[in-house]
Protein backbone atom coordinates (compact mmCIF):
# COMPACT_ATOMS: atom_id res chain seq x y z
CA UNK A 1 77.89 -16.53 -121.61
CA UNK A 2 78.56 -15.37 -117.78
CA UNK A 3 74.67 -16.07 -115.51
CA UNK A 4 73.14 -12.76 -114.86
CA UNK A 5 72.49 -12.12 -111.35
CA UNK A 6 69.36 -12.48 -110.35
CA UNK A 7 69.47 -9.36 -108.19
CA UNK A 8 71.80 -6.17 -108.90
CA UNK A 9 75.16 -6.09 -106.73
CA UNK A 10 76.74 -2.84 -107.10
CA UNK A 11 79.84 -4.27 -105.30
CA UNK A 12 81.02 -6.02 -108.77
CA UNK A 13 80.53 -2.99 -110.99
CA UNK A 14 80.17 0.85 -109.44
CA UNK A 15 83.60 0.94 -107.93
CA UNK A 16 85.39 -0.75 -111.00
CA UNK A 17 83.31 1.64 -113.54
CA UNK A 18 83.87 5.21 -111.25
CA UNK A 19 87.53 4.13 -110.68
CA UNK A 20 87.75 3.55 -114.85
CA UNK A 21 85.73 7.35 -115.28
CA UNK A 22 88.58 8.81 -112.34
CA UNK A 23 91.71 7.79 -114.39
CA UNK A 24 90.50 8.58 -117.53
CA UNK A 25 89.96 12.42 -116.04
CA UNK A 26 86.23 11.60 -117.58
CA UNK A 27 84.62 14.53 -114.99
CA UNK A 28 87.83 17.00 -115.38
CA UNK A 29 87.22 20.62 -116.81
CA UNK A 30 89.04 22.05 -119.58
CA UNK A 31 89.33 25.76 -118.67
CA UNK A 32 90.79 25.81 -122.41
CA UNK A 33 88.04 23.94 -124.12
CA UNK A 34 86.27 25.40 -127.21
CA UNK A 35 82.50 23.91 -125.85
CA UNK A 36 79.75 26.24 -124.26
CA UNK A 37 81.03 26.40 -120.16
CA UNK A 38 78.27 24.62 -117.72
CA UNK A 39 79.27 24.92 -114.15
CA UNK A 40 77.45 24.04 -111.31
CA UNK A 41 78.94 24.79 -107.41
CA UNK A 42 78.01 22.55 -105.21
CA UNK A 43 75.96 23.46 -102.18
CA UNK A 44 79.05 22.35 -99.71
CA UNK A 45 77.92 19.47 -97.28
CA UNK A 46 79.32 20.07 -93.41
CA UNK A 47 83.07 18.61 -93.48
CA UNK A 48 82.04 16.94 -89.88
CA UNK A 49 78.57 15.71 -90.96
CA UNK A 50 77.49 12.01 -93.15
CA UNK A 51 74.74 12.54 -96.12
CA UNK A 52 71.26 12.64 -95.66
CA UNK A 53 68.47 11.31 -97.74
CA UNK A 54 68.42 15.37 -98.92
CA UNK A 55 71.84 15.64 -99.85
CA UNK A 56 71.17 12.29 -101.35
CA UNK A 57 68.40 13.89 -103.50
CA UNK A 58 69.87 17.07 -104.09
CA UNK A 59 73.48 15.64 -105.52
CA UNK A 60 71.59 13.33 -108.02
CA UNK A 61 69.80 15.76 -109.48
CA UNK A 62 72.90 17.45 -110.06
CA UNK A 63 74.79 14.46 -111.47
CA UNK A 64 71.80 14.49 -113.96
CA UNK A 65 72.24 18.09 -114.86
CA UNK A 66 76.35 17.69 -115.62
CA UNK A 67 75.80 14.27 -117.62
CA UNK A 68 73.69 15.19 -119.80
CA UNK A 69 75.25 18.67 -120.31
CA UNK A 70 78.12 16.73 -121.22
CA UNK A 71 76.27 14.26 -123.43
CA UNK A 72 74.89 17.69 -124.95
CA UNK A 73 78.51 18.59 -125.71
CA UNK A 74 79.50 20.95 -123.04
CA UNK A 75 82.45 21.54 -120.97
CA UNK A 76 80.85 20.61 -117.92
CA UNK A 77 82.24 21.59 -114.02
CA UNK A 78 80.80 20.45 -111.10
CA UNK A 79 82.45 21.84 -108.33
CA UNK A 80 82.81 20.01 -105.34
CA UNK A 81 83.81 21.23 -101.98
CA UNK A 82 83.15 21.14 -98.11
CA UNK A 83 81.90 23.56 -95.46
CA UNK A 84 83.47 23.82 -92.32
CA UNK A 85 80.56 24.30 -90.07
CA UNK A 86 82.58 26.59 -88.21
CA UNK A 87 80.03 26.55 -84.85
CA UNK A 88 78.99 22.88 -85.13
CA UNK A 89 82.99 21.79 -85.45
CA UNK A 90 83.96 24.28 -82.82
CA UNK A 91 81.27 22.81 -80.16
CA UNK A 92 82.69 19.48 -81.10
CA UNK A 93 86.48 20.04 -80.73
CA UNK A 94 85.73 22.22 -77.67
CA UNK A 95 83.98 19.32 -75.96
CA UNK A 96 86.35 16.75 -76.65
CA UNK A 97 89.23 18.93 -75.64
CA UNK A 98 87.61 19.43 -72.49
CA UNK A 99 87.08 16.02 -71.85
CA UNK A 100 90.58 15.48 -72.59
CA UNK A 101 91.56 18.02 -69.61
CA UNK A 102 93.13 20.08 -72.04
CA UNK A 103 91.11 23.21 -71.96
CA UNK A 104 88.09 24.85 -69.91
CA UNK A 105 87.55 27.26 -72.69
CA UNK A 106 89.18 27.30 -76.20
CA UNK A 107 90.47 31.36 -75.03
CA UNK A 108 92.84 28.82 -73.02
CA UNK A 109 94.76 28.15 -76.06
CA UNK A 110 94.28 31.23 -78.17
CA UNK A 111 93.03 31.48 -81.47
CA UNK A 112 95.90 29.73 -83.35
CA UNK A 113 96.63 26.86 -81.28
CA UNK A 114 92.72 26.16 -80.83
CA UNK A 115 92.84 26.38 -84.57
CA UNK A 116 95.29 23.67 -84.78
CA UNK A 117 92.80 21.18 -83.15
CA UNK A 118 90.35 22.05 -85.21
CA UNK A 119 92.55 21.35 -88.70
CA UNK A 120 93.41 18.14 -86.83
CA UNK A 121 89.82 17.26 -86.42
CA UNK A 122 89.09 18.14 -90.13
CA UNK A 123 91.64 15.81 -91.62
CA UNK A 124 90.80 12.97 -88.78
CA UNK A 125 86.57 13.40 -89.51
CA UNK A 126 86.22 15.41 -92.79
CA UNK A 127 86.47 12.80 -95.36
CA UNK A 128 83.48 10.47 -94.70
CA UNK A 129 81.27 12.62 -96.54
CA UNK A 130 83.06 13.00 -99.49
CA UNK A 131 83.64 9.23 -99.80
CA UNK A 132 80.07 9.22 -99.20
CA UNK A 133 79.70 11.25 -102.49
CA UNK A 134 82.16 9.48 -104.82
CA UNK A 135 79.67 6.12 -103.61
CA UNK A 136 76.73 7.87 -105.63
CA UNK A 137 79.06 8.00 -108.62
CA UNK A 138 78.99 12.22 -108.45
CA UNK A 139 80.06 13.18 -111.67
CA UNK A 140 82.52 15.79 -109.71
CA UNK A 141 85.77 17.15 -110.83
CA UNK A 142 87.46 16.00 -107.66
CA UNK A 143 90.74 17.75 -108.94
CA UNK A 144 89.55 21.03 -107.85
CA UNK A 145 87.90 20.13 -104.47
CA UNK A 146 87.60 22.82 -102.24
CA UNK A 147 86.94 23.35 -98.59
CA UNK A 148 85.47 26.78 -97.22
CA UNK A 149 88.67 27.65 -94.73
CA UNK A 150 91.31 26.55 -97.73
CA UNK A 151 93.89 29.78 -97.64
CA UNK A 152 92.67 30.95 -101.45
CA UNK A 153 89.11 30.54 -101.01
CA UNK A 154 89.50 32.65 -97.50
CA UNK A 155 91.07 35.77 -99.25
CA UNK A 156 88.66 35.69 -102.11
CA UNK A 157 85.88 36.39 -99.53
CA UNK A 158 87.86 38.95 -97.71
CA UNK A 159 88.38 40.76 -101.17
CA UNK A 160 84.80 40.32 -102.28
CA UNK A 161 83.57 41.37 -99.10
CA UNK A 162 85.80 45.04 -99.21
CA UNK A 163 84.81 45.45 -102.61
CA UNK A 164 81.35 44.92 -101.61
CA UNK A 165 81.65 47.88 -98.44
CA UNK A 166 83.73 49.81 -100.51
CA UNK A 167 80.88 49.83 -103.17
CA UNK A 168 78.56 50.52 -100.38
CA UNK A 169 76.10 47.37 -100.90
CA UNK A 170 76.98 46.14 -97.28
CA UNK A 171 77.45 47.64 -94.20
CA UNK A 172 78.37 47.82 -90.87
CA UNK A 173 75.66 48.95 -88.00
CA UNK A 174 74.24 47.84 -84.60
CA UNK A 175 71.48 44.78 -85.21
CA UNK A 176 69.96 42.24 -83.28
CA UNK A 177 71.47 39.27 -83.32
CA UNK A 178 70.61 35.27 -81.53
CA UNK A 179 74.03 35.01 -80.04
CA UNK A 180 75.58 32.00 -77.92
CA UNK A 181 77.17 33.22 -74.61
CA UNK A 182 79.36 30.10 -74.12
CA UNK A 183 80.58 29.69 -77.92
CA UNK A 184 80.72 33.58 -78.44
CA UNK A 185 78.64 33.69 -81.51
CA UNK A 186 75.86 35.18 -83.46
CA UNK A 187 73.58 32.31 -85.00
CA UNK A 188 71.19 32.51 -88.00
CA UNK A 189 67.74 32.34 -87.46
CA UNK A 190 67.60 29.45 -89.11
CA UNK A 191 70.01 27.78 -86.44
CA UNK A 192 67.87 28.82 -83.38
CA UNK A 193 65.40 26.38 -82.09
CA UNK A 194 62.65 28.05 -80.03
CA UNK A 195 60.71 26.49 -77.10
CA UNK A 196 57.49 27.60 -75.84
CA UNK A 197 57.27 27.61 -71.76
CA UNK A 198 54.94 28.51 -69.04
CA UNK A 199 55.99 31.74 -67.34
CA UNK A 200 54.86 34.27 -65.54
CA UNK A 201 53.68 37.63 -66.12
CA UNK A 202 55.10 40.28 -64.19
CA UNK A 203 52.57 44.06 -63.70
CA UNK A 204 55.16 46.75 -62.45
CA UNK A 205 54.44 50.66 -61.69
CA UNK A 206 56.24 53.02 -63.91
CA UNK A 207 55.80 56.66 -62.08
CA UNK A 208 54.33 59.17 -64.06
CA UNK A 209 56.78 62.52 -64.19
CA UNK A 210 55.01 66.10 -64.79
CA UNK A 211 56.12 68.70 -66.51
CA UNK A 212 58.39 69.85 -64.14
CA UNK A 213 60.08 67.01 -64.46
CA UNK A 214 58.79 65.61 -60.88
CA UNK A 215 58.12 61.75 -59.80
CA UNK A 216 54.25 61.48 -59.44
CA UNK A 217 54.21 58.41 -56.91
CA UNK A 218 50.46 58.25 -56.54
CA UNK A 219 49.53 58.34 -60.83
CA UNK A 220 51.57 55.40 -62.69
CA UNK A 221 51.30 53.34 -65.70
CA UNK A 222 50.84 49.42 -65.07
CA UNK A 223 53.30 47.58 -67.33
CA UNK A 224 52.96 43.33 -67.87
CA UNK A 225 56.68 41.55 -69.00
CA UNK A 226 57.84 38.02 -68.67
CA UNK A 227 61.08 39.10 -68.00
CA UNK A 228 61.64 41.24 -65.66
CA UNK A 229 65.68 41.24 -65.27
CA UNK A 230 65.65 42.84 -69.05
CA UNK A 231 63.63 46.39 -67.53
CA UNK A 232 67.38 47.30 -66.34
CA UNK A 233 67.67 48.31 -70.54
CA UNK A 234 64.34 49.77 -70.94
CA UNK A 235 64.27 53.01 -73.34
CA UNK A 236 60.60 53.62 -73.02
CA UNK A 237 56.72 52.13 -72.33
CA UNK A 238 54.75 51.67 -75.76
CA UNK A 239 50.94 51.60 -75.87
CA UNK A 240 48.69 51.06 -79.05
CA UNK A 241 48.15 54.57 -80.56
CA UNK A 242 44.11 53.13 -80.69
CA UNK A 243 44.04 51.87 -77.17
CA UNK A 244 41.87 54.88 -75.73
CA UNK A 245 42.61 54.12 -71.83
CA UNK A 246 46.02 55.55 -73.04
CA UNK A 247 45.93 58.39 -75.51
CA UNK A 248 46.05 61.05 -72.58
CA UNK A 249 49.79 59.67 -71.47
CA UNK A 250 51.08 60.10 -75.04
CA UNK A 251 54.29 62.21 -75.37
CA UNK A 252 54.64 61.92 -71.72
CA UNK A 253 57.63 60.30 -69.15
CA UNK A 254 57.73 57.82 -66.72
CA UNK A 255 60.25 56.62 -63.98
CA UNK A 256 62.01 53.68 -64.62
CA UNK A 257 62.18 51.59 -61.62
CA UNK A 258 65.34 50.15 -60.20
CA UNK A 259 67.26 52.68 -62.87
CA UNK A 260 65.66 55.49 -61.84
CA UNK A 261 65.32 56.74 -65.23
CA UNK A 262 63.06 59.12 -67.12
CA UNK A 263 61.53 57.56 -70.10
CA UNK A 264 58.71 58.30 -72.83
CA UNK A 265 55.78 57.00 -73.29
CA UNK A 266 55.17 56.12 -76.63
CA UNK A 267 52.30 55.13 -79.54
CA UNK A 268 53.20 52.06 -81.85
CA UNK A 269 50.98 49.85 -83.57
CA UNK A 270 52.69 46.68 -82.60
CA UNK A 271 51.29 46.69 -79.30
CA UNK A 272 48.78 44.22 -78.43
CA UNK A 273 45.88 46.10 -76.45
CA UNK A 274 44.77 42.79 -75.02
CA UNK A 275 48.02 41.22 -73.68
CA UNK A 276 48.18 42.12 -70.11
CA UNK A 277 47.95 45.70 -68.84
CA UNK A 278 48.29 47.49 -73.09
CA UNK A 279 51.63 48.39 -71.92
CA UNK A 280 54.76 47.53 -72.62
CA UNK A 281 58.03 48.35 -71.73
CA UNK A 282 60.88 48.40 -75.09
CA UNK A 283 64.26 47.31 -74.32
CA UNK A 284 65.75 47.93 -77.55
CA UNK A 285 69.18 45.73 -77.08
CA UNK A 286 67.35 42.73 -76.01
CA UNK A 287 64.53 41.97 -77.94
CA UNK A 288 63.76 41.81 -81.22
CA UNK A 289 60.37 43.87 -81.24
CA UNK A 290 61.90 46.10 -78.98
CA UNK A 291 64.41 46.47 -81.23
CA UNK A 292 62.34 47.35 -84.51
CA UNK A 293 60.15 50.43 -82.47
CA UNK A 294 63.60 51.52 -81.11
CA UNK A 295 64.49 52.18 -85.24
CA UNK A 296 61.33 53.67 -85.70
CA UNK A 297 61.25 56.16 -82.63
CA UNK A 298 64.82 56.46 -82.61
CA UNK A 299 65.44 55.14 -78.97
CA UNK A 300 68.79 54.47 -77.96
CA UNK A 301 70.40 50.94 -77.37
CA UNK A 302 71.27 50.27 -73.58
CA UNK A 303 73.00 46.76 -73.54
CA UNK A 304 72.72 45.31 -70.19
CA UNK A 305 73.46 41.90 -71.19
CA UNK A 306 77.00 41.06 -72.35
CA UNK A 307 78.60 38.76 -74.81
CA UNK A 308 79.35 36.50 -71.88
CA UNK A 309 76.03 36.59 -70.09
CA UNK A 310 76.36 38.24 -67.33
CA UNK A 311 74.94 41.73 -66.80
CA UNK A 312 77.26 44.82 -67.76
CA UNK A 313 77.93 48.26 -66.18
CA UNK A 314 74.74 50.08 -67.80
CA UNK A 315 73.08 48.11 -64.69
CA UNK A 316 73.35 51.06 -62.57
CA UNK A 317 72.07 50.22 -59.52
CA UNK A 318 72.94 51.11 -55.46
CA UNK A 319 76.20 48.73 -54.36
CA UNK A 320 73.56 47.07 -52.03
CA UNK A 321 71.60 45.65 -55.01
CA UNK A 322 74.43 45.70 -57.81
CA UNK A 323 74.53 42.23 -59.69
CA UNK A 324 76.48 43.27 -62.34
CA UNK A 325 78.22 40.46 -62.69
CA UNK A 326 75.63 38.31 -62.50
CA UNK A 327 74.11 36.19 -65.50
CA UNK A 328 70.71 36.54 -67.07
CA UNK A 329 69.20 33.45 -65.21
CA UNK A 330 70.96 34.85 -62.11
CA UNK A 331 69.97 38.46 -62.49
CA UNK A 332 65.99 37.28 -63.31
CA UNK A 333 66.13 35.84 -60.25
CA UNK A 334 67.76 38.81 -58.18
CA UNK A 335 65.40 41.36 -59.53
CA UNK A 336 62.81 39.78 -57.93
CA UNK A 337 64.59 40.34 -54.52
CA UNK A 338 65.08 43.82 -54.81
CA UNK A 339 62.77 46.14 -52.60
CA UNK A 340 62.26 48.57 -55.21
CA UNK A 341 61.58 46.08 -57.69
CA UNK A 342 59.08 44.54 -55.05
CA UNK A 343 57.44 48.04 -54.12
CA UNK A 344 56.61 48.46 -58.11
CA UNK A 345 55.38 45.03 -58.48
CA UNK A 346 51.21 45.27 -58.10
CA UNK A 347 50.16 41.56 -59.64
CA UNK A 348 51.39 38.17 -61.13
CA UNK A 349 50.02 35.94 -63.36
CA UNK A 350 49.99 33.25 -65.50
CA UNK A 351 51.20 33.47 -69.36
CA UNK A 352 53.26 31.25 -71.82
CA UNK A 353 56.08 32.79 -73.52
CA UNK A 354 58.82 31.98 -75.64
């Protein structure tokens, strides 16, 4: 009788046993079968990435769910498959392309040849993790892999997606969205890391107007922002509908400096009384807040901030001060240098934002 090793070395028997359970089809589905269907779809690891201790966790309990729903006499499929991590991948290949010389932006090759690098990067990169998988001894039926960009899976999401609009359970609208300026895309929430900073906090004059529709230089509301470049999209000044220094201005205008604007003054509970002056100013397009009291006092949407970055042609101020083209770190830093901007500013101070 062969010595039993004194400690377990997988080496001698997982590959030789999930090799034997691979050509004997042991994990393959028989779409035919007669036995109750159990199918589970895996949650598809990034193509790019290498397993984590939660994929780790996550794939064995699934391995325990198909084996014994095949010990229980079921036609078991486990569905394995990749994601392509479209914006991860993309930052990658972009960044070694560029280091290669070959491109400043992937819009230098166009979408089909920047494509091209990125299916070459896939084949070179995208198998680690599924050899990673087969190492556990996943109980997968590797015949019908899948990856998220395969041609077949690609047009079953474009039909389930017109189906879906045509039904009318999704549509399309204007939202808020966390977008990247230099990759060109929106990102979940869940993507989005924030960081707390120290800023400052900006008190501006916005001119009353009377009825007549006349600037009132002398009587103004006070408004407090930590970022001043975004006032160029303002729709309106919000004050707490129970914040009595206020309840006089209600319904009323105000002149939008640097735009020269006429916007309302309106009442909505998310205003904080206590942070800075009880005013604030809504810029529907660039802020999420903003965004939800926009909806609810049906304000308009004034992008000044384009895909790119830089500021668009709603910024419409005199040639002297235009920095249209300007980005958002560049146009923060302009609007502080502009004399009207100046003349409305009437404190600063400390406050942390995000």
């Amino acid at each position: 009788m062969p010595e039993v090793p004194k400690a377990y070395e997988p080496q001698a028997v997982e590959e030789k046993l999930y090799d034997f359970w691979l050509y004997n089809k042991c994990f393959t589905a028989n779409p035919g079968s007669a036995k109750p269907a159990y199918s589970i779809v895996i949650p598809p690891p990034n193509v790019t990435g290498m397993l984590h201790m939660g994929h780790v966790l996550n794939n064995t309990i699934q391995d325990i769910l198909s084996r014994k729903a095949r010990m229980d006499g079921k036609e078991v499929l486990w569905l394995p498959g990749t994601d392509h991590a479209g914006i991860a991948t993309q930052a990658v290949v972009e960044r070694t392309l560029r280091k290669q010389g070959v491109i400043k932006h992937r819009d230098d090759l166009g979408r089909e040849k920047f494509l091209e690098h990125v299916w070459q990067w896939k084949e070179k990169h995208g198998g680690i993790i599924i050899q990673q998988l087969k190492k556990l001894g996943c109980s997968c039926d590797w015949s019908r892999e899948r990856f998220t960009m395969d041609p077949q899976y690609s047009k079953c999401v474009q039909s389930v997606f017109v189906e879906l609009y045509q039904k009318g359970l999704i549509y399309r609208g204007r939202r808020m969205v966390n977008w990247d300026p230099a990759a060109k895309t929106a990102l979940s929430d869940e993507e989005v890391e924030m960081i707390e900073e120290k800023g400052h906090l900006w008190h501006l004059k916005y001119p009353l107007i009377n009825e007549k529709g006349q600037v009132q230089p002398n009587e103004f509301v006070v408004v407090a922002t930590t970022r001043p470049e975004t006032m160029l999209g303002d729709e309106a000044v919000a004050v707490n509908p129970e914040d009595p220094r206020y309840t006089g201005l209600l319904g009323k205008r105000c002149l939008l400096p640097l735009q020269n604007k006429h916007i309302p003054i309106i009442a909505d509970s998310f205003v904080d009384p206590k942070f800075g002056t009880g005013c604030v100013k809504v810029t529907p397009a660039h802020d999420p807040n903003d965004y939800q009291m926009a909806v609810r006092h049906g304000l308009p949407f004034t992008v000044v901030i384009g895909p790119n970055g830089a500021m668009t042609a709603e910024v419409n101020l005199e040639p002297s001060e235009n920095f249209r083209l300007f980005d958002v770190v560049l146009a923060g830093k302009a609007t502080l240098t502009v004399p009207r901007f100046v003349a409305a500013l009437t404190g600063l101070g400390n406050d942390r934002k995000e």
